[in-house]
N, C-alpha and C. Protein backbone atom coordinates (compact mmCIF):
# COMPACT_ATOMS: atom_id res chain seq x y z
N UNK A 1 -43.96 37.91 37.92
CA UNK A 1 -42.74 37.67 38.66
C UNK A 1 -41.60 37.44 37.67
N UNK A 2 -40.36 38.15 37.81
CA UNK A 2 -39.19 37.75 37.34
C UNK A 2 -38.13 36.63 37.27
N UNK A 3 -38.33 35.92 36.09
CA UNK A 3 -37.45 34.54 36.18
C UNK A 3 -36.14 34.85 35.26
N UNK A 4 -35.18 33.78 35.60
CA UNK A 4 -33.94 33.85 35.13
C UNK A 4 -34.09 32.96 34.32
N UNK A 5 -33.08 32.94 32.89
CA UNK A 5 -33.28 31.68 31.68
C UNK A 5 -31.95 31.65 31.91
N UNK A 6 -32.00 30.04 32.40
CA UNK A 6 -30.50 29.91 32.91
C UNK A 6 -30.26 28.92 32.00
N UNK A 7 -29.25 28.23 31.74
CA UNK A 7 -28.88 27.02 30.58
C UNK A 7 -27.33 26.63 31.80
N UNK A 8 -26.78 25.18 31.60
CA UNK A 8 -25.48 24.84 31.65
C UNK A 8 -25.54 24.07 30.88
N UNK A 9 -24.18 24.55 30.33
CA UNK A 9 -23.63 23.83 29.19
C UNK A 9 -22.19 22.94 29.37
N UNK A 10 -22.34 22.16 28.76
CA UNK A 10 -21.07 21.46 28.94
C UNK A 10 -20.11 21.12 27.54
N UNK A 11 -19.17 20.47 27.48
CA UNK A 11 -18.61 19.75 25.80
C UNK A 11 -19.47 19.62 25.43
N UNK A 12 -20.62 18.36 26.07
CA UNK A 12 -21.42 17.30 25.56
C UNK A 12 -22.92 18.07 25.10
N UNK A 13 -22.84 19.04 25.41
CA UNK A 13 -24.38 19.85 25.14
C UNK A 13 -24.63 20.51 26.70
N UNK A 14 -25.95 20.27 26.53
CA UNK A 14 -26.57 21.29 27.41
C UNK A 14 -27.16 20.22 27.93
N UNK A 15 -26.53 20.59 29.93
CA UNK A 15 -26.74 19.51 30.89
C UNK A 15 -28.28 19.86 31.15
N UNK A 16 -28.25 21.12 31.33
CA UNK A 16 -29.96 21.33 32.15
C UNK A 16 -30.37 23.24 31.66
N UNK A 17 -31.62 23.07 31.17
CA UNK A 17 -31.80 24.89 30.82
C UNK A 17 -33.12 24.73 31.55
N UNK A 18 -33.45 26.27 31.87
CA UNK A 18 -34.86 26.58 32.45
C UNK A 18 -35.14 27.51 32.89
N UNK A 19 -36.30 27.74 33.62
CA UNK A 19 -36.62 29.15 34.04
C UNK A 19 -35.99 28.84 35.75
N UNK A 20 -35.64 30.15 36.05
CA UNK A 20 -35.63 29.94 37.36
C UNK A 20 -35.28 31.03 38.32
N UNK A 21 -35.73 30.80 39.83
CA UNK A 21 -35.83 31.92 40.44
C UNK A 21 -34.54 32.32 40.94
N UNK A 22 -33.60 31.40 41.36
CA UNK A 22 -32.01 32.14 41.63
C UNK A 22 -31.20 30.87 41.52
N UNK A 23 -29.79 31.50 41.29
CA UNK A 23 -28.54 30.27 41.05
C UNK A 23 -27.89 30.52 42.19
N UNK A 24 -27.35 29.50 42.26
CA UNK A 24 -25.35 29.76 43.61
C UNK A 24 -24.81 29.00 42.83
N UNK A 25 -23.24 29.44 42.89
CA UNK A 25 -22.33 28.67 42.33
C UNK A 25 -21.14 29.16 43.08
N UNK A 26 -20.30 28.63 42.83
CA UNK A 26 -19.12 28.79 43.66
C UNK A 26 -18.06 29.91 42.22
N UNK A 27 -17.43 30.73 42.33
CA UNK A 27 -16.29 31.32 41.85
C UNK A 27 -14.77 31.09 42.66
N UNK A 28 -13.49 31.87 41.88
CA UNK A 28 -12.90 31.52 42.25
C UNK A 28 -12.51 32.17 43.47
N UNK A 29 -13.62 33.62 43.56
CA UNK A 29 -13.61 34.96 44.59
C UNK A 29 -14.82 34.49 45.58
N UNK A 30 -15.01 33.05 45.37
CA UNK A 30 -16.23 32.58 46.55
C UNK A 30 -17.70 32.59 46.13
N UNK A 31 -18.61 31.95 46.79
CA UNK A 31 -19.56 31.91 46.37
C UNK A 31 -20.56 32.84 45.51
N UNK A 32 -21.25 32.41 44.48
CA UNK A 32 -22.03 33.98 44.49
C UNK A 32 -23.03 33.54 43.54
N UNK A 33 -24.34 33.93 44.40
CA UNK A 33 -25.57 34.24 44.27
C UNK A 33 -26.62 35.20 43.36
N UNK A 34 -27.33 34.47 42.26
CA UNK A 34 -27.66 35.50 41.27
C UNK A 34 -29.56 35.24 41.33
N UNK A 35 -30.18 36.55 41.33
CA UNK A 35 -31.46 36.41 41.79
C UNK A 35 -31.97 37.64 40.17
N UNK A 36 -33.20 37.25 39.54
CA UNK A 36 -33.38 38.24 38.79
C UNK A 36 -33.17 39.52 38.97
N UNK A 37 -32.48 40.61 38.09
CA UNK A 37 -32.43 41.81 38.18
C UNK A 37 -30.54 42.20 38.62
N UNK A 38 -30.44 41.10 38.83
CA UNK A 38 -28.31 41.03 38.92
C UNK A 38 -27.99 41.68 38.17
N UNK A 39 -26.71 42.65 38.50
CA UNK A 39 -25.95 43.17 37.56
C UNK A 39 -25.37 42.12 36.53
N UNK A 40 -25.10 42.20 35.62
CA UNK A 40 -24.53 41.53 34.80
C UNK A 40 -22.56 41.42 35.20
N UNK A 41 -22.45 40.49 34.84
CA UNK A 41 -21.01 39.75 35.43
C UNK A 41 -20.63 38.32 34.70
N UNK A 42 -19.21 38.36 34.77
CA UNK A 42 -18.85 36.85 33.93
C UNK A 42 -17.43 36.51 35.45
N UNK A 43 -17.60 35.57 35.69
CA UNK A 43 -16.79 35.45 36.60
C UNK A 43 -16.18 33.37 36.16
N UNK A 44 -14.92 33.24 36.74
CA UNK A 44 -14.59 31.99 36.57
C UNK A 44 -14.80 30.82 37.66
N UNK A 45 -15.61 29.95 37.41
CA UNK A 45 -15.92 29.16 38.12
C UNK A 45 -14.75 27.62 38.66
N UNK A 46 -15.04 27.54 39.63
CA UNK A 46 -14.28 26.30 40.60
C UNK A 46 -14.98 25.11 40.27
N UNK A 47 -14.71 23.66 40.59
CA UNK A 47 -15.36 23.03 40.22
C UNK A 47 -16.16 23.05 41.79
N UNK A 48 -17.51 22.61 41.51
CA UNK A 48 -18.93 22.56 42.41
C UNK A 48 -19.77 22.13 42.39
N UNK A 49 -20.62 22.40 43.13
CA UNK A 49 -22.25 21.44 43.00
C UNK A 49 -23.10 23.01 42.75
N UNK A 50 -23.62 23.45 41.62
CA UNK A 50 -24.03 24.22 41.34
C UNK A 50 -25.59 24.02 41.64
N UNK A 51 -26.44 25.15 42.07
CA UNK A 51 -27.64 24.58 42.93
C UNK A 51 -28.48 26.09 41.94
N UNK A 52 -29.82 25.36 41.74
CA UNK A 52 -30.53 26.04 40.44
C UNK A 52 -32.04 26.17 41.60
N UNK A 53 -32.81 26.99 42.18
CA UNK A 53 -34.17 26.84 42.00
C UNK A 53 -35.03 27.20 40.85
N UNK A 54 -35.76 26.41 40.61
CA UNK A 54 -36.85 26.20 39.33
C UNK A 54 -37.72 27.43 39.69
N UNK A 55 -38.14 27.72 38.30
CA UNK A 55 -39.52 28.80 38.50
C UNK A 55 -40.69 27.83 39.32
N UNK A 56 -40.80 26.55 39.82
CA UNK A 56 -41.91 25.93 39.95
C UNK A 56 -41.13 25.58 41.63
N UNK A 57 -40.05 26.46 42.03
CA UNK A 57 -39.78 25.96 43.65
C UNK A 57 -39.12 24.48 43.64
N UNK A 58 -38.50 23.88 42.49
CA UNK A 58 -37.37 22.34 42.79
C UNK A 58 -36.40 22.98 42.94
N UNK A 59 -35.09 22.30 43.28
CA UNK A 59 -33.86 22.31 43.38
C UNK A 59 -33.52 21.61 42.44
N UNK A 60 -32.49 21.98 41.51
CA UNK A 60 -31.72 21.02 40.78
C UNK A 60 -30.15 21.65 41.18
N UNK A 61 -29.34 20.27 41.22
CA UNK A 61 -27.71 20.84 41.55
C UNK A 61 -27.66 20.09 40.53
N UNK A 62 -26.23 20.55 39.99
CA UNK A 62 -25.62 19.93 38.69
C UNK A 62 -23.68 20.27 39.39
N UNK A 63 -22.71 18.92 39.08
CA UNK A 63 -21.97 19.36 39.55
C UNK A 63 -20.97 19.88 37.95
N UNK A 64 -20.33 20.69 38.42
CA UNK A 64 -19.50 21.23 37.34
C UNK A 64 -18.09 21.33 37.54
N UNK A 65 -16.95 21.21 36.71
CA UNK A 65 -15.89 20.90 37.01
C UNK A 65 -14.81 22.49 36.59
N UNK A 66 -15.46 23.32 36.76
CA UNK A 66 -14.72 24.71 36.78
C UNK A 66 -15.44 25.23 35.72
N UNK A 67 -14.88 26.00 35.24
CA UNK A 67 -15.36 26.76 33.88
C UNK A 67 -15.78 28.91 34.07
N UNK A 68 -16.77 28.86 33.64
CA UNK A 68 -17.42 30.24 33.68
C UNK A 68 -18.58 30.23 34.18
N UNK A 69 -19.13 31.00 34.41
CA UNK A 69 -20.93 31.79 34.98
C UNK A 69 -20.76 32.80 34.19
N UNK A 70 -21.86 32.93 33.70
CA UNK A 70 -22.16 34.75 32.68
C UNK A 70 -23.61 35.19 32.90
N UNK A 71 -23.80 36.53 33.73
CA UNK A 71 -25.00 36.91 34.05
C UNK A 71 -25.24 38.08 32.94
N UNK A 72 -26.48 38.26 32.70
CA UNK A 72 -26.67 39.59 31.69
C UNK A 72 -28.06 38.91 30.99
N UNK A 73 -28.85 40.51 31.68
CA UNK A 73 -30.28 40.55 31.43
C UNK A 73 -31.54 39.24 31.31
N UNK A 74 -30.80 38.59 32.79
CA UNK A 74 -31.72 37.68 33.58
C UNK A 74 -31.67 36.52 32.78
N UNK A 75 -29.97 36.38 32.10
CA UNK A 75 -29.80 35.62 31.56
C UNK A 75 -28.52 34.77 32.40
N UNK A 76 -28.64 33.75 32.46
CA UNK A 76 -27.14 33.31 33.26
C UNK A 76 -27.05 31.69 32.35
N UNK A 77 -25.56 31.77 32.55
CA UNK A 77 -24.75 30.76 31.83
C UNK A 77 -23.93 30.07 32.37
N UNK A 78 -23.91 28.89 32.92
CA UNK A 78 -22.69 28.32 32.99
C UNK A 78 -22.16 27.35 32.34
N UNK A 79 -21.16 27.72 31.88
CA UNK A 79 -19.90 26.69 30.88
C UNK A 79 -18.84 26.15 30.93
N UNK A 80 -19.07 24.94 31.45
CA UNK A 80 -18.33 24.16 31.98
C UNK A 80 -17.37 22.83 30.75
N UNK A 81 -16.72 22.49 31.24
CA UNK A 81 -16.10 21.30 30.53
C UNK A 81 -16.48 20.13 30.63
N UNK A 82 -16.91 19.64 31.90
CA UNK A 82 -18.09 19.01 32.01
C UNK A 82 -19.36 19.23 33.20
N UNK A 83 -20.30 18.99 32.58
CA UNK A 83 -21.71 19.08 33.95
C UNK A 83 -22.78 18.25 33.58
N UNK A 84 -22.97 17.56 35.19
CA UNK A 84 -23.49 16.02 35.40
C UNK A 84 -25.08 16.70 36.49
N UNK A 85 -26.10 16.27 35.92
CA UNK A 85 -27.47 16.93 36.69
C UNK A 85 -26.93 15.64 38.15
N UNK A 86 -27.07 16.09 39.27
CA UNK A 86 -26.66 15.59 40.59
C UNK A 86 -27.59 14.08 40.06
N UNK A 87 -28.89 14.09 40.04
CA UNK A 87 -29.39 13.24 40.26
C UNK A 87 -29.71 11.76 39.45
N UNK A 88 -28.73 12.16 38.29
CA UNK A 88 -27.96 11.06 37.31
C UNK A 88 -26.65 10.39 38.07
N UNK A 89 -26.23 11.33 38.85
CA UNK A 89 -24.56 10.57 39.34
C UNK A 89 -24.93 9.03 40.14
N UNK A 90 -24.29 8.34 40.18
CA UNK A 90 -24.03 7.35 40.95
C UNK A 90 -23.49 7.48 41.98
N UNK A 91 -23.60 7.75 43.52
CA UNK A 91 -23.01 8.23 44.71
C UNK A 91 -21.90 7.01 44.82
N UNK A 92 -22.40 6.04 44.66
CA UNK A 92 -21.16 5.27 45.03
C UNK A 92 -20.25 5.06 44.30
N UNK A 93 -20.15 5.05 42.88
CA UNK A 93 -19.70 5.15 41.37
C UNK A 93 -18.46 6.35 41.80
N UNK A 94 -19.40 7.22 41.94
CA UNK A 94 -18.61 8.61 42.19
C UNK A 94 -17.42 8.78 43.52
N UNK A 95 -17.74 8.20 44.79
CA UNK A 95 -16.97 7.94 45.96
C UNK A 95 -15.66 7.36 45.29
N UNK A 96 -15.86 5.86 44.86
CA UNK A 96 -14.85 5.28 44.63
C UNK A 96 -14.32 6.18 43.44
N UNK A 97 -14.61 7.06 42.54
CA UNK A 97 -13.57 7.41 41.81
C UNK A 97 -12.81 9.00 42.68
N UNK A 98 -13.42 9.33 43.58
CA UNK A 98 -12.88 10.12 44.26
C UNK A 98 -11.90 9.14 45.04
N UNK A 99 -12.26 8.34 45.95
CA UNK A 99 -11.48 7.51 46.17
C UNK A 99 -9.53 7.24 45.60
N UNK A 100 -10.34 6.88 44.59
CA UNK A 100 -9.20 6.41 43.64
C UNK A 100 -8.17 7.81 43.11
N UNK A 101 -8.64 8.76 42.91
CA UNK A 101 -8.23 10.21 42.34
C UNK A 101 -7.36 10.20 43.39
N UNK A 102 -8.01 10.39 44.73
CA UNK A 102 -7.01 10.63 45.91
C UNK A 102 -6.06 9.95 46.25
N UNK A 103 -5.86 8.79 45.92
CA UNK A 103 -5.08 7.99 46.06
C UNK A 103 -4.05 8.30 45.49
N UNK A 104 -4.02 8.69 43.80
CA UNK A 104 -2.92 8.65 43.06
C UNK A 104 -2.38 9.96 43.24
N UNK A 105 -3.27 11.02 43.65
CA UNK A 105 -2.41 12.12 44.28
C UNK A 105 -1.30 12.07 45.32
N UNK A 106 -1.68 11.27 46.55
CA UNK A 106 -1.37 10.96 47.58
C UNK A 106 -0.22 10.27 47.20
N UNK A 107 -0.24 9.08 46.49
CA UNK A 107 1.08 8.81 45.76
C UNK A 107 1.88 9.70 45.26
N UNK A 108 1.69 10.78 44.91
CA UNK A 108 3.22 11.57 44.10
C UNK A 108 2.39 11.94 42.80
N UNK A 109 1.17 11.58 41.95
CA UNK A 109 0.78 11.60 40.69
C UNK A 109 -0.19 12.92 40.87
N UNK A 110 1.17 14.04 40.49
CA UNK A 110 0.28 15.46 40.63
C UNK A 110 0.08 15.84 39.74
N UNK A 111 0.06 15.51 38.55
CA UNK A 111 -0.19 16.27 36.95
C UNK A 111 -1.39 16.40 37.01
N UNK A 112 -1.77 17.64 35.74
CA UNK A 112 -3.00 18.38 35.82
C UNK A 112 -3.90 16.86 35.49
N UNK A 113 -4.26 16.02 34.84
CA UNK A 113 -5.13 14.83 34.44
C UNK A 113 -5.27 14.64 36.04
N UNK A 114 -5.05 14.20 37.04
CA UNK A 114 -5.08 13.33 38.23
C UNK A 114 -5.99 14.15 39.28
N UNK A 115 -5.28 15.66 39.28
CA UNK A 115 -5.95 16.73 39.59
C UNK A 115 -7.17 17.19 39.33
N UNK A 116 -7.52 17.40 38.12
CA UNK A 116 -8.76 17.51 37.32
C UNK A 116 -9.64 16.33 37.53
N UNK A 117 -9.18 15.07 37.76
CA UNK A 117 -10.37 13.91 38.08
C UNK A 117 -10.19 14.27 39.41
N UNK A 118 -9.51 13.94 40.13
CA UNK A 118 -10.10 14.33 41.72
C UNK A 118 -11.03 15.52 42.20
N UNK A 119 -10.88 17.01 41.64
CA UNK A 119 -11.65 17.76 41.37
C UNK A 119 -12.99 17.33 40.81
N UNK A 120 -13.39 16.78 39.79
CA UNK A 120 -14.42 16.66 38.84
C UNK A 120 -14.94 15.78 40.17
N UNK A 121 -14.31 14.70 40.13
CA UNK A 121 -15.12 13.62 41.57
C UNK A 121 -15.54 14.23 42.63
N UNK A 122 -15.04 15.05 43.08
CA UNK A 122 -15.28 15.29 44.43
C UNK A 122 -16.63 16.52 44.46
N UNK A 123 -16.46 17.44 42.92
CA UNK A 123 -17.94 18.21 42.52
C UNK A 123 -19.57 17.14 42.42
N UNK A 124 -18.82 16.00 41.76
CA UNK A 124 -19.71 15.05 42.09
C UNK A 124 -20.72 14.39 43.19
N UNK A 125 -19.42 14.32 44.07
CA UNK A 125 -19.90 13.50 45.37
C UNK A 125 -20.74 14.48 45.88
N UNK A 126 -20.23 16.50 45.75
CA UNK A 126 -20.86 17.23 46.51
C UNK A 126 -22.00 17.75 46.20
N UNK A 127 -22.27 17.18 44.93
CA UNK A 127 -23.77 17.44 43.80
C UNK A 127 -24.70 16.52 44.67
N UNK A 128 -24.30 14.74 45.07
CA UNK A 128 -24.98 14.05 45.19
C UNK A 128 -25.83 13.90 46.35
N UNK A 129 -24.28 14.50 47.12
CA UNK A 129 -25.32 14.76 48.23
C UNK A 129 -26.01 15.81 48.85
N UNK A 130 -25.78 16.89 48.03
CA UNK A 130 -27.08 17.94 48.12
C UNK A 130 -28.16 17.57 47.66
N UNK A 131 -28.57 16.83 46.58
CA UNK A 131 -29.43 16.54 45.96
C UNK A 131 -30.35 15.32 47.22
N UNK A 132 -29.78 14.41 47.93
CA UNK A 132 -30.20 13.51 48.78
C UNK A 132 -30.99 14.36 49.55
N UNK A 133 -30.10 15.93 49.98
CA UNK A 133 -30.27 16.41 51.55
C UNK A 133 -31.50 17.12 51.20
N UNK A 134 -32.12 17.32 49.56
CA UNK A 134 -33.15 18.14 49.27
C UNK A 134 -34.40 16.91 49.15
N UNK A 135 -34.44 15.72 49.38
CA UNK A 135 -35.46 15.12 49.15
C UNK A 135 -36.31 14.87 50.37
């Protein structure tokens, strides 16, 4: 059977690598789904809860805060700026800083920093709780 050697990478290293049977991730042209034997493609990623099945049938989501996906010869990549394995986050840790992100938007504080944490939080929250809804 055909597996994918997928890796995400982040600044900090490499959040999670492995074999596995298909990815989803979100782009900026919408979702999209890579199963061994994909054409090869590099597309730019949104921030998300990126969802991995294992060659052994787990789920792992990892959330990611935009970046790239790169498919080519059952190889896929995503490279992100940062990526958190779902099941390290702190759900409530993570709420309140979504929380808080939204807030200072909501106030008037639209610069890219305020933006980018509300984004990054909210890939979070949506990592965490996929990861709950798979147990």
């Amino acid at each position: 059977m055909a597996v994918l050697l997928v890796e995400v990478v982040s600044a900090d290293g490499i959040a999670w690598e492995g074999e596995a049977l298909s990815v989803i991730a979100r782009t900026v042209e919408g979702d999209v789904g890579v199963m061994p034997g994909h054409e090869p493609f590099l597309a730019i990623l949104v921030p998300c809860a990126a969802e991995v099945l294992t060659a052994d049938g787990h789920r792992e989501v990892v959330a990611v805060d935009g970046g790239f996906i790169s498919v080519a010869d059952n190889r896929v990549s995503l490279l992100s700026q940062f990526a958190k394995i779902a099941k390290e986050i702190d759900l409530n840790a993570a709420e309140h800083e979504l929380a808080a992100a939204e807030r200072r938007l909501n106030a008037g504080d639209l610069d890219e920093e305020t933006r980018q944490h509300f984004l990054r939080a909210q890939a979070q929250v949506r990592a965490a709780h996929l990861a709950q809804s798979a147990k």
